[in-house]
Protein backbone atom coordinates (compact mmCIF):
# COMPACT_ATOMS: atom_id res chain seq x y z
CA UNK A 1 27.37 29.55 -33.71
CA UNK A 2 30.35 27.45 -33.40
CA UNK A 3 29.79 23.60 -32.12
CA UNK A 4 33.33 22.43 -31.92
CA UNK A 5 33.08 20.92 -28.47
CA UNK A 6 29.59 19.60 -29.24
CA UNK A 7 30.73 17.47 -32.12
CA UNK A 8 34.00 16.16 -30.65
CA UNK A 9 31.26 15.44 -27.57
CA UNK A 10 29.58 13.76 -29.98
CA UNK A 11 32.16 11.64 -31.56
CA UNK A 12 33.34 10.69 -28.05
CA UNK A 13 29.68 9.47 -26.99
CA UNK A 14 29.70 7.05 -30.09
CA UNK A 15 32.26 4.96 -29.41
CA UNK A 16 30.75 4.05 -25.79
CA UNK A 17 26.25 4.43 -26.41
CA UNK A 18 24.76 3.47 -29.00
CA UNK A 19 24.29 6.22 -31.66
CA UNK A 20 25.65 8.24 -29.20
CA UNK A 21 22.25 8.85 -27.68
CA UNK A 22 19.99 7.44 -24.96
CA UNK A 23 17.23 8.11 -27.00
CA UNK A 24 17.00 8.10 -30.77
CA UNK A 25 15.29 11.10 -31.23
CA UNK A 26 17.95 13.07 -29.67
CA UNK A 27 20.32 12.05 -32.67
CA UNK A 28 19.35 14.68 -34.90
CA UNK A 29 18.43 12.18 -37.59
CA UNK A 30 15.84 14.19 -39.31
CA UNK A 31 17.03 17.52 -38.64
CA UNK A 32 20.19 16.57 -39.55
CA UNK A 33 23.48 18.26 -37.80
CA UNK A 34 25.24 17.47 -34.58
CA UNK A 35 23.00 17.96 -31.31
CA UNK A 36 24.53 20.05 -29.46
CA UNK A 37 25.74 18.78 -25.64
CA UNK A 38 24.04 20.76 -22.87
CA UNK A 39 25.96 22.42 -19.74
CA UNK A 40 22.89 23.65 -18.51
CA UNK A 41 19.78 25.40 -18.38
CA UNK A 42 18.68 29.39 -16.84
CA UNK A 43 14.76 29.53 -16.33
CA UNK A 44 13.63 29.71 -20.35
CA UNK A 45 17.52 29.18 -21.87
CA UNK A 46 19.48 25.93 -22.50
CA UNK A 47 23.78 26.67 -22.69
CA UNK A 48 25.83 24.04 -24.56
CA UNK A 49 29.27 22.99 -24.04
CA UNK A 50 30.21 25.87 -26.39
CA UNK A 51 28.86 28.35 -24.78
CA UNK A 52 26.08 28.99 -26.77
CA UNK A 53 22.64 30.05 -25.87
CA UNK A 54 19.06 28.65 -27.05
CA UNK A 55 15.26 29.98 -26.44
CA UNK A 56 14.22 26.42 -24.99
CA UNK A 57 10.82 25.68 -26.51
CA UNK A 58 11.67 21.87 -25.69
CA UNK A 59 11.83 22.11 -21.46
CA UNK A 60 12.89 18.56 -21.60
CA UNK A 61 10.03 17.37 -23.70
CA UNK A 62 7.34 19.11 -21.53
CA UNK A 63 8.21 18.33 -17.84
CA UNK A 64 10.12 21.89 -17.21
CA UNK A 65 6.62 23.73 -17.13
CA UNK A 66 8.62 26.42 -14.66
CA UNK A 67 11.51 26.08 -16.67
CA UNK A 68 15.09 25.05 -15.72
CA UNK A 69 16.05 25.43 -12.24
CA UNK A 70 12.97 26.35 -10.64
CA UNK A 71 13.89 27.74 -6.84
CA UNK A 72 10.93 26.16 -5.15
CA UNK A 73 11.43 22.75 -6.89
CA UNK A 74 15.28 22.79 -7.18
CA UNK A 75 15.09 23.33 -2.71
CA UNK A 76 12.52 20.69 -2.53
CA UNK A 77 14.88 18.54 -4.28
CA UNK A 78 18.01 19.13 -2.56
CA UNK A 79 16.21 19.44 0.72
CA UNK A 80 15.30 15.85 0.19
CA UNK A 81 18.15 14.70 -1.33
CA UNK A 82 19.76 15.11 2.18
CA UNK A 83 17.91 12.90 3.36
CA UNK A 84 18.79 10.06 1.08
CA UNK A 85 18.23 9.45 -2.60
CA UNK A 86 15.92 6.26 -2.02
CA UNK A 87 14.48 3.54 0.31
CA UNK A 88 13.08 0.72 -1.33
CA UNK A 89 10.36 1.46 1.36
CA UNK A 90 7.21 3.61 1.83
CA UNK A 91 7.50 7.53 2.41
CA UNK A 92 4.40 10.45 3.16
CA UNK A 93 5.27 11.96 -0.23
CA UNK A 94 4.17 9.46 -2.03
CA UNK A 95 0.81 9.78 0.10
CA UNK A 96 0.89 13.59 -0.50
CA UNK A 97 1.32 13.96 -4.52
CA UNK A 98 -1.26 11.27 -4.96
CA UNK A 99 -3.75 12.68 -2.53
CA UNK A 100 -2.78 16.57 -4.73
CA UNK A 101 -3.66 14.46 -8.22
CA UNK A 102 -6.45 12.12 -7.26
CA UNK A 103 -8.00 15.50 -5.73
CA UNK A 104 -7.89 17.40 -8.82
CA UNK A 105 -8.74 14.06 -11.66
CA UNK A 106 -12.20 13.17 -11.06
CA UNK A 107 -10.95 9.99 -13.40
CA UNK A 108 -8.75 8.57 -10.67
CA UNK A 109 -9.82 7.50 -7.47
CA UNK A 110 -6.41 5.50 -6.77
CA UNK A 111 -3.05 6.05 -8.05
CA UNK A 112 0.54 3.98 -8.68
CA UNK A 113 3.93 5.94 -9.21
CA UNK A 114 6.04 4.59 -11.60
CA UNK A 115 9.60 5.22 -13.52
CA UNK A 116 8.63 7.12 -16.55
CA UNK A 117 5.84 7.42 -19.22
CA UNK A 118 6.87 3.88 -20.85
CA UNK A 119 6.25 2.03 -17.58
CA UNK A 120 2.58 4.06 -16.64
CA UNK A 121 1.49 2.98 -20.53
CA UNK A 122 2.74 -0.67 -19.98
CA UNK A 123 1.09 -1.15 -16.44
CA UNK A 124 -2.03 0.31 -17.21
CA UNK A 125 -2.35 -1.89 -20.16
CA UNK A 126 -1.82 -4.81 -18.08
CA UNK A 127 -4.28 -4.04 -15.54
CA UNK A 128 -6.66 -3.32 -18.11
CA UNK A 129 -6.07 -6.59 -19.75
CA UNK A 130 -6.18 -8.49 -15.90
CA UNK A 131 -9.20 -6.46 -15.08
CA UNK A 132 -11.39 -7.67 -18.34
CA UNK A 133 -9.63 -11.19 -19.12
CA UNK A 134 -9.06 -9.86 -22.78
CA UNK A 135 -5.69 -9.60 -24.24
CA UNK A 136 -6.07 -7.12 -27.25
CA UNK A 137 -5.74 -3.76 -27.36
CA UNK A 138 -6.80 -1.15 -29.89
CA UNK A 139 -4.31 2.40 -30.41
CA UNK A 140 -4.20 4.92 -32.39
CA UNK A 141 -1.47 5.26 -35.88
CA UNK A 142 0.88 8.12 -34.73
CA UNK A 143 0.13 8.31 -31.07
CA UNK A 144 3.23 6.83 -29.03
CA UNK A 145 2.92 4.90 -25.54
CA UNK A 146 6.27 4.10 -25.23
CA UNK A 147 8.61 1.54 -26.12
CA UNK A 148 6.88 -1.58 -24.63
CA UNK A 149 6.37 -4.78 -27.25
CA UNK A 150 2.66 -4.43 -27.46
CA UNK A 151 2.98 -0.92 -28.70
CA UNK A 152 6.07 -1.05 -31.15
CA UNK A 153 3.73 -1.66 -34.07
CA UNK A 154 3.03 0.04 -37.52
CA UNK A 155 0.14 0.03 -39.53
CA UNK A 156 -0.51 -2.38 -43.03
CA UNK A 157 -3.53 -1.84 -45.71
CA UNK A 158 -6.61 -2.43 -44.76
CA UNK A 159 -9.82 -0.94 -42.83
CA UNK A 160 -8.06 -2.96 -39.67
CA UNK A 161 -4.89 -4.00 -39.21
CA UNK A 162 -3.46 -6.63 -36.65
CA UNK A 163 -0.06 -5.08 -35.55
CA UNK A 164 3.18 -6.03 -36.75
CA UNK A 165 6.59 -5.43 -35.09
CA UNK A 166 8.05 -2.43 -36.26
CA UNK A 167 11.34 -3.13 -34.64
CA UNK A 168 13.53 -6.29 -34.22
CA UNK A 169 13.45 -7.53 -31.05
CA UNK A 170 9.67 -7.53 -30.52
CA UNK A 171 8.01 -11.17 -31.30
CA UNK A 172 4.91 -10.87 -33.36
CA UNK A 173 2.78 -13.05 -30.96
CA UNK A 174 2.97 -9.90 -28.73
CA UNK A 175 2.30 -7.57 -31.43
CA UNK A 176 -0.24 -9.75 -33.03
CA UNK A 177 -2.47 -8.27 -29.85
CA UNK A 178 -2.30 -4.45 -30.82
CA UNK A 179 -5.58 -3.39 -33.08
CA UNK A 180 -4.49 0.07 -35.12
CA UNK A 181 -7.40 2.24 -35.92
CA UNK A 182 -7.34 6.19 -37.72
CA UNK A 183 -6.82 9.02 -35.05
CA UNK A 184 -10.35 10.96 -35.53
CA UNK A 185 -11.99 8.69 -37.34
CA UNK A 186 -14.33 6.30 -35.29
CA UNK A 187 -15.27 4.13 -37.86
CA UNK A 188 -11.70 2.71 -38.14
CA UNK A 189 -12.19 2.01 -34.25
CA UNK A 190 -15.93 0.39 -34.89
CA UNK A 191 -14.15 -1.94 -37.53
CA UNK A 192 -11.72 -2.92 -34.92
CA UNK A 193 -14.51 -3.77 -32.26
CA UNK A 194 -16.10 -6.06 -35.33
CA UNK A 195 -12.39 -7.50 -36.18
CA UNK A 196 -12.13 -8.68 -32.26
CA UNK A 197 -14.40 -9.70 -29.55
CA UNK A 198 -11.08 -9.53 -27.58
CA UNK A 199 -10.46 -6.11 -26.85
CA UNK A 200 -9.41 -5.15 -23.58
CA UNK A 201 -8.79 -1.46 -23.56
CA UNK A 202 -8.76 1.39 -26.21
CA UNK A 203 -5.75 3.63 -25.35
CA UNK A 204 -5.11 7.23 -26.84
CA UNK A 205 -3.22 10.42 -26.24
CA UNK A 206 -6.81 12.62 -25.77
CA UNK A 207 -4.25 15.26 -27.34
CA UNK A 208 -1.47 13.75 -29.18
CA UNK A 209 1.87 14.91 -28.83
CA UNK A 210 4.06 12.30 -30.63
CA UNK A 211 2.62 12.70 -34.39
CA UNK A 212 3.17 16.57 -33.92
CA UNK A 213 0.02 18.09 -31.46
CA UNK A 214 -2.76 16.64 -32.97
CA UNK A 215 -6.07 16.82 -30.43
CA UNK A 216 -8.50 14.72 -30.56
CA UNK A 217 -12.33 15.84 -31.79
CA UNK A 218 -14.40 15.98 -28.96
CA UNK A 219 -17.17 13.46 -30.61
CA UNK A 220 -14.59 11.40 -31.73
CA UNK A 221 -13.89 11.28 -28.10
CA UNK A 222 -17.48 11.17 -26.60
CA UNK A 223 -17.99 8.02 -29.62
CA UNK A 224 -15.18 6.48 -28.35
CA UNK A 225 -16.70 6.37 -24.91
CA UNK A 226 -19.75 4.79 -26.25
CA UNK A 227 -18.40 2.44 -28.10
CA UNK A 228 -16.10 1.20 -25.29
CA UNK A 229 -18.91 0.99 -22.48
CA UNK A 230 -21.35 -1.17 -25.61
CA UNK A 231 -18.23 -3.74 -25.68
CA UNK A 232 -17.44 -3.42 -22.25
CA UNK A 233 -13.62 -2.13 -22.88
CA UNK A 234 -12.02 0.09 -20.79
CA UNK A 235 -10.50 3.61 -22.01
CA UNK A 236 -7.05 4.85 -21.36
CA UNK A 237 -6.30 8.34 -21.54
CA UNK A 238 -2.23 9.11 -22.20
CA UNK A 239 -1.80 12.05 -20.31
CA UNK A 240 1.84 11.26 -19.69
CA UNK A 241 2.65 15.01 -22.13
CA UNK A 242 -0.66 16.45 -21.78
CA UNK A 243 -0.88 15.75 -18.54
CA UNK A 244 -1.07 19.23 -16.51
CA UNK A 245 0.55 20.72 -19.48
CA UNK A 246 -2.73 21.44 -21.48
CA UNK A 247 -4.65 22.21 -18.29
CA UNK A 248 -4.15 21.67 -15.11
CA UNK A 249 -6.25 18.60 -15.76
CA UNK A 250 -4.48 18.04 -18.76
CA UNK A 251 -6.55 17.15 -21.68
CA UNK A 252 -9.48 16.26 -18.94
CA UNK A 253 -10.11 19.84 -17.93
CA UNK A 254 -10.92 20.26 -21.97
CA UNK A 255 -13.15 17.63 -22.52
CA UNK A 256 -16.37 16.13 -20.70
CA UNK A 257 -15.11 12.80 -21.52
CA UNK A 258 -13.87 10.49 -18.65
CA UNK A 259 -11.38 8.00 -19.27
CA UNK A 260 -11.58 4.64 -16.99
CA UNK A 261 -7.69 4.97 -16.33
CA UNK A 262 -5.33 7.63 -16.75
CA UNK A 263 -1.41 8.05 -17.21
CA UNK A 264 0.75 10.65 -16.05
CA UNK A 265 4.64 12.01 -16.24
CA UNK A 266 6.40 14.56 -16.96
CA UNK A 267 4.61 17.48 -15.29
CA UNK A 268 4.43 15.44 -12.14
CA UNK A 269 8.48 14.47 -11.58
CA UNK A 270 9.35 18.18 -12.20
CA UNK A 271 11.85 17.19 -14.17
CA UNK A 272 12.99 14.05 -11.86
CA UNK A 273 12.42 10.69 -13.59
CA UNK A 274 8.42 9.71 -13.01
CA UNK A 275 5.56 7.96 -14.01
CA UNK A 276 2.22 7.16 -13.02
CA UNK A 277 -1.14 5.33 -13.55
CA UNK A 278 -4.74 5.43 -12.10
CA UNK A 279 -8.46 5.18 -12.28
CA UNK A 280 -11.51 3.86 -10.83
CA UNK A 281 -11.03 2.31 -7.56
CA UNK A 282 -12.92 -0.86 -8.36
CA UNK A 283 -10.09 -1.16 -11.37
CA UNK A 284 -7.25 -0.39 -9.60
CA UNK A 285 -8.04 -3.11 -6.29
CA UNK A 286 -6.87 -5.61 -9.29
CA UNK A 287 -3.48 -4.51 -8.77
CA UNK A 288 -1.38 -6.41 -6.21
CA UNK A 289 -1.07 -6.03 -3.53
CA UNK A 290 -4.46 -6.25 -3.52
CA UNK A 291 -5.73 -8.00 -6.54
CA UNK A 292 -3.93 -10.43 -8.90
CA UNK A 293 -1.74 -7.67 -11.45
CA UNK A 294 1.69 -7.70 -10.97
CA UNK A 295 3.45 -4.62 -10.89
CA UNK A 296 6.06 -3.79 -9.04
CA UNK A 297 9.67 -1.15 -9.18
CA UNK A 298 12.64 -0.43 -6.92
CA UNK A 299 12.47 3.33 -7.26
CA UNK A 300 9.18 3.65 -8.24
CA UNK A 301 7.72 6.64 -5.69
CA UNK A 302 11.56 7.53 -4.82
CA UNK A 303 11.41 10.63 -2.59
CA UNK A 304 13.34 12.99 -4.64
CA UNK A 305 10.89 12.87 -7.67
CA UNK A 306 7.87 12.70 -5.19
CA UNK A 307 9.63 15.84 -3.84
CA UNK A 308 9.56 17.78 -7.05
CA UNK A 309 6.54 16.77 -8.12
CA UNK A 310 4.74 18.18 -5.19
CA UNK A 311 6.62 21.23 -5.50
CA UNK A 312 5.61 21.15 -8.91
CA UNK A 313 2.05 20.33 -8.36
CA UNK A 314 1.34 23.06 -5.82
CA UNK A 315 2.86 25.57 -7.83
CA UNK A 316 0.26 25.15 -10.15
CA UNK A 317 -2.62 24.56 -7.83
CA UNK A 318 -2.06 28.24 -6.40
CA UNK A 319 -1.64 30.11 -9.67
CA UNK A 320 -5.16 29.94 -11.34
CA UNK A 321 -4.50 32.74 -14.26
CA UNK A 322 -1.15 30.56 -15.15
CA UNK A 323 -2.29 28.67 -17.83
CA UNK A 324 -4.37 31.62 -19.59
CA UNK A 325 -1.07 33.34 -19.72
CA UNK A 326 0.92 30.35 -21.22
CA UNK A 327 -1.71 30.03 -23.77
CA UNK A 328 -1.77 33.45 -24.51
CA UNK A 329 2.11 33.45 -25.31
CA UNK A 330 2.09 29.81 -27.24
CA UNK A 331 -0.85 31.33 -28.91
CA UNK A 332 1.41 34.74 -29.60
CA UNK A 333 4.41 32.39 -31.18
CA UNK A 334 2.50 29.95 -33.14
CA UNK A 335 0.46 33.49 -34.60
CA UNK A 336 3.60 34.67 -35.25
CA UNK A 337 5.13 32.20 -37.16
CA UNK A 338 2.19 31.68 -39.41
CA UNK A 339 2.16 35.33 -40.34
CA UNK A 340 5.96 34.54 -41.00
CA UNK A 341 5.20 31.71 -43.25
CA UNK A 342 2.40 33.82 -45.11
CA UNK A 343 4.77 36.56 -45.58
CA UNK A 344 6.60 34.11 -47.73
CA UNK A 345 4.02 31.94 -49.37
CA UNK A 346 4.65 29.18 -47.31
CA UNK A 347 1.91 26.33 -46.20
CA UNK A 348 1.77 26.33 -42.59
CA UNK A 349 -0.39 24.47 -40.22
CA UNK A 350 -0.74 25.78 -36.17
CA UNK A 351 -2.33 24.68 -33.13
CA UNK A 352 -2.21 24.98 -28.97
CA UNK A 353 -3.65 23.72 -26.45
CA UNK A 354 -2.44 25.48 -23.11
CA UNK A 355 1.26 25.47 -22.99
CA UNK A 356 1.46 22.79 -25.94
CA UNK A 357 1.98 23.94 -29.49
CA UNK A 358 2.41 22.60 -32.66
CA UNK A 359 3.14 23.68 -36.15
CA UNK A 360 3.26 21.67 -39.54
CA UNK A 361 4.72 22.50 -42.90
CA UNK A 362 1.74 21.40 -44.39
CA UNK A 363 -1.00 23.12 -47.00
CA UNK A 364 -3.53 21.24 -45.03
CA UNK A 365 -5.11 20.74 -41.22
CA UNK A 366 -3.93 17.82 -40.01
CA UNK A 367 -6.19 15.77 -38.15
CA UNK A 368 -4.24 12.15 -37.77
CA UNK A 369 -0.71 10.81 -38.57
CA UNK A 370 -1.53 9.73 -42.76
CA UNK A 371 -2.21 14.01 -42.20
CA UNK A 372 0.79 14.51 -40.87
CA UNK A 373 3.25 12.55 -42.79
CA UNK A 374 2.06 14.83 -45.53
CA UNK A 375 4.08 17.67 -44.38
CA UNK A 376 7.27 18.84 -45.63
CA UNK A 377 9.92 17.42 -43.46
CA UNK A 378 12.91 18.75 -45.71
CA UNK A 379 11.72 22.36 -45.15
CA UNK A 380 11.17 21.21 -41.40
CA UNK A 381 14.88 20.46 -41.08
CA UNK A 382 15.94 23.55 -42.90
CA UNK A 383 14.04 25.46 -40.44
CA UNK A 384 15.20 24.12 -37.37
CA UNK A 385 18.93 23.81 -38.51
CA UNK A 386 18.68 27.45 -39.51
CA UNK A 387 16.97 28.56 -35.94
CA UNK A 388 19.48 26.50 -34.17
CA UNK A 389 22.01 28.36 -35.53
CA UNK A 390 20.22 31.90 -34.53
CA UNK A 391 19.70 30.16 -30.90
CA UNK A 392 16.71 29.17 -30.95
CA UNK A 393 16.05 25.47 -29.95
CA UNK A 394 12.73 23.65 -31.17
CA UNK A 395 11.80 19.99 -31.07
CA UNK A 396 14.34 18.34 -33.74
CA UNK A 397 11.02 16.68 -35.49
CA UNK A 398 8.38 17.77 -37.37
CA UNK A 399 6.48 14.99 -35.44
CA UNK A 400 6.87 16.37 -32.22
CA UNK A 401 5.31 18.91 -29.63
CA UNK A 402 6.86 22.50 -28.43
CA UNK A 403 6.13 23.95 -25.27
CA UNK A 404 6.39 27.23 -23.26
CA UNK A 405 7.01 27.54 -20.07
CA UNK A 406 6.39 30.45 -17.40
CA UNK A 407 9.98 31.58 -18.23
CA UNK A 408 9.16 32.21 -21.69
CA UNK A 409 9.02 35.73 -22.36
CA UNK A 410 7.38 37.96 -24.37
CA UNK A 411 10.70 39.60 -25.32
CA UNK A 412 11.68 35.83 -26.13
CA UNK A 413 8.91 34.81 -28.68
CA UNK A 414 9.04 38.32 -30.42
CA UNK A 415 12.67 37.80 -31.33
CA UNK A 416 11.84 34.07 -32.28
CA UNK A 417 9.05 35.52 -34.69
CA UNK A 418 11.93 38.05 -36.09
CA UNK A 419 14.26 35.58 -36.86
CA UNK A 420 11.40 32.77 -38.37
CA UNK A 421 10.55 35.70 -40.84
CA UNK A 422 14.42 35.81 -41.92
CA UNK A 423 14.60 32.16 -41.88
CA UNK A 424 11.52 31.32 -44.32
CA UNK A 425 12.30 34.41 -46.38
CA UNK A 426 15.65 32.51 -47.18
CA UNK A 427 13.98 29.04 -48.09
């Protein structure tokens, strides 16, 4: 494939954004190459600038669950686009997508829309910390809430570490809040709780997406109930990927576990910018207007993305054998590419969970992030430079989550499983 226009693209983009990016992952940085511009996208294909063609297992990081251009949500949009972009002030569709998800989560009695995943993390977090008077927080090494201050921290030695600032720009006195504990293991977690009498909430991507997918034990779950409700914390399930992605309760419709507050994206905007946050009623009354927790955004609940996501949303609703079939064909790709890897005596590591998948270079399972940063991120990159190339377009990190959407074929994955066999058989 040629990617002349891409890289001039790229070249151009640098001298005005930073990197060239509005988001660092989209650099290429450990995949190495020049990402290639998009034109657009055809139900389960992405077309560059150049003119070439990908198999999109990305769907814009999960929220394309449809794929690109879906006819019912691409007339919802346009229908309300006519009608004017945003208000500032109330509209019914903001009514009608949160009476759809507080219908289907029995988690959330009350909802807020926000802006994106980021801003649902950040708000939650606060109204966890107004609702208990605590200010620290305990997450998880490898799970990523966004890029607020309290969650820009990495993990130091120890049984429990106090976070420290992983990027300039974020003052340690915020960081200094953020307790790191071991995905899956709940002693790390019990040391925290004996580190701080101070903990407000425990929040956690019930199936992470952001260390690769990595889901979360269901008794490492149900303990982590039990040791929230003995210290009187609250529990915050991420569902901002999961999110109707792994279900159509998201990680909720897999496990018996009930968070006290829940975050949502992706899924929900249909592809339009979105976020959102909610739980038990009692919780969310501390949020102003009614209670004391500030919150508060311009566009939040704009009536484009409320448009989508309803469109969205009731797609799903009214298809009950849809996610069977998605995990069926994640299940059929992931399958495929292990018996690709075996072929050629190479370590790989597979999961799914509905439309989610995940694979690692890695001789081992991998049940947490110190798992995952064991896996072989040069062969990673060779892979997905090589599959690029053969138009195929995967996540551009080991560390990250693929997904399938109804537009993914059969046809599609069995010519992605042909070409991973060439691929490894050249490493």
């Amino acid at each position: 494939m040629k990617h002349t226009k891409s890289i001039e693209a790229y070249e151009e983009a640098k001298r005005v954004i930073p990197g060239g990016v509005d988001s660092p992952v989209r650099a290429f940085g450990s995949v190495g190459g020049t990402p290639p511009f998009m034109e657009r996208g055809e139900g389960g294909y992405l077309i560059d600038i150049d003119g070439n063609r990908y198999v999109d297992y990305v769907q814009s990081w999960g929220p394309l669950i449809f794929g690109h251009c879906d006819p019912t949500v691409e007339a919802a949009v346009i229908e309300t686009a006519r009608k004017g972009l945003s208000f500032g002030a109330p509209t019914l569709l903001e009514t009608e997508l949160a009476e759809e998800i507080v219908a289907l989560f029995p988690a959330i009695d009350k909802i807020r829309f926000v802006n994106s995943g980021t801003e649902a993390v950040m708000s939650a977090i606060r109204l966890a910390r107004g609702y208990t008077g605590r200010d620290d927080i305990v997450k998880f090494k490898g799970c990523y809430h966004g890029h607020s201050d309290s969650l820009l921290v990495q993990a130091g030695s120890g049984a429990v570490t106090f976070g420290s600032p992983n990027s300039p720009g974020v003052p340690v006195d915020f960081a200094k809040h953020t307790l790191l504990a071991d995905y899956n293991d709940i002693e790390s977690v019990k040391a925290c709780f004996e580190a701080s009498s101070d903990i407000a909430c425990v929040v956690i991507e019930p199936i992470a997406g952001n260390m690769g997918l990595v889901p979360a034990d269901e008794q490492f779950l149900r303990d982590l109930r039990a040791l929230c409700d003995a210290h009187g914390a609250l529990l915050i399930f991420d569902e901002v990927m999961s999110g109707f992605r792994a279900s159509l309760l998201g990680a909720q419709g897999l496990t018996d576990v009930k968070a006290d507050l829940v975050t949502l994206g992706k899924v929900i905007g249909g592809g339009m910018p979105v976020g959102a946050f909610g739980g038990r009623a009692d919780i969310m009354a501390k949020l102003s207007p009614e209670g004391p927790v500030y919150q508060a955004g311009t566009l939040s609940g704009n009536p484009v993305a409320m448009a989508a996501g309803l469109a969205q949303v009731r797609q799903l609703k009214a298809d009950v054998a849809l996610y069977e079939i998605l995990e069926m064909r994640a299940r059929r790709l992931v399958d495929g590419l292990k018996a690709a890897a075996n072929a050629h005596d190479i370590p790989l590591q597979t999961d799914v969970r509905g439309s989610m998948f995940g694979f690692f270079f890695n001789d081992k399972p991998v049940r947490n992030f110190d798992d995952a940063l064991k896996s072989d991120t040069d062969r990673f990159a060779k892979f997905h430079r090589a599959m690029l190339d053969r138009g195929f377009y995967f996540a551009c990190s080991q560390f990250e989550t693929g997904f399938i959407s109804t537009k993914t074929t059969e046809i599609m994955i069995d010519e992605t499983i042909r070409n991973a066999h060439e691929v490894m058989g050249a490493f």
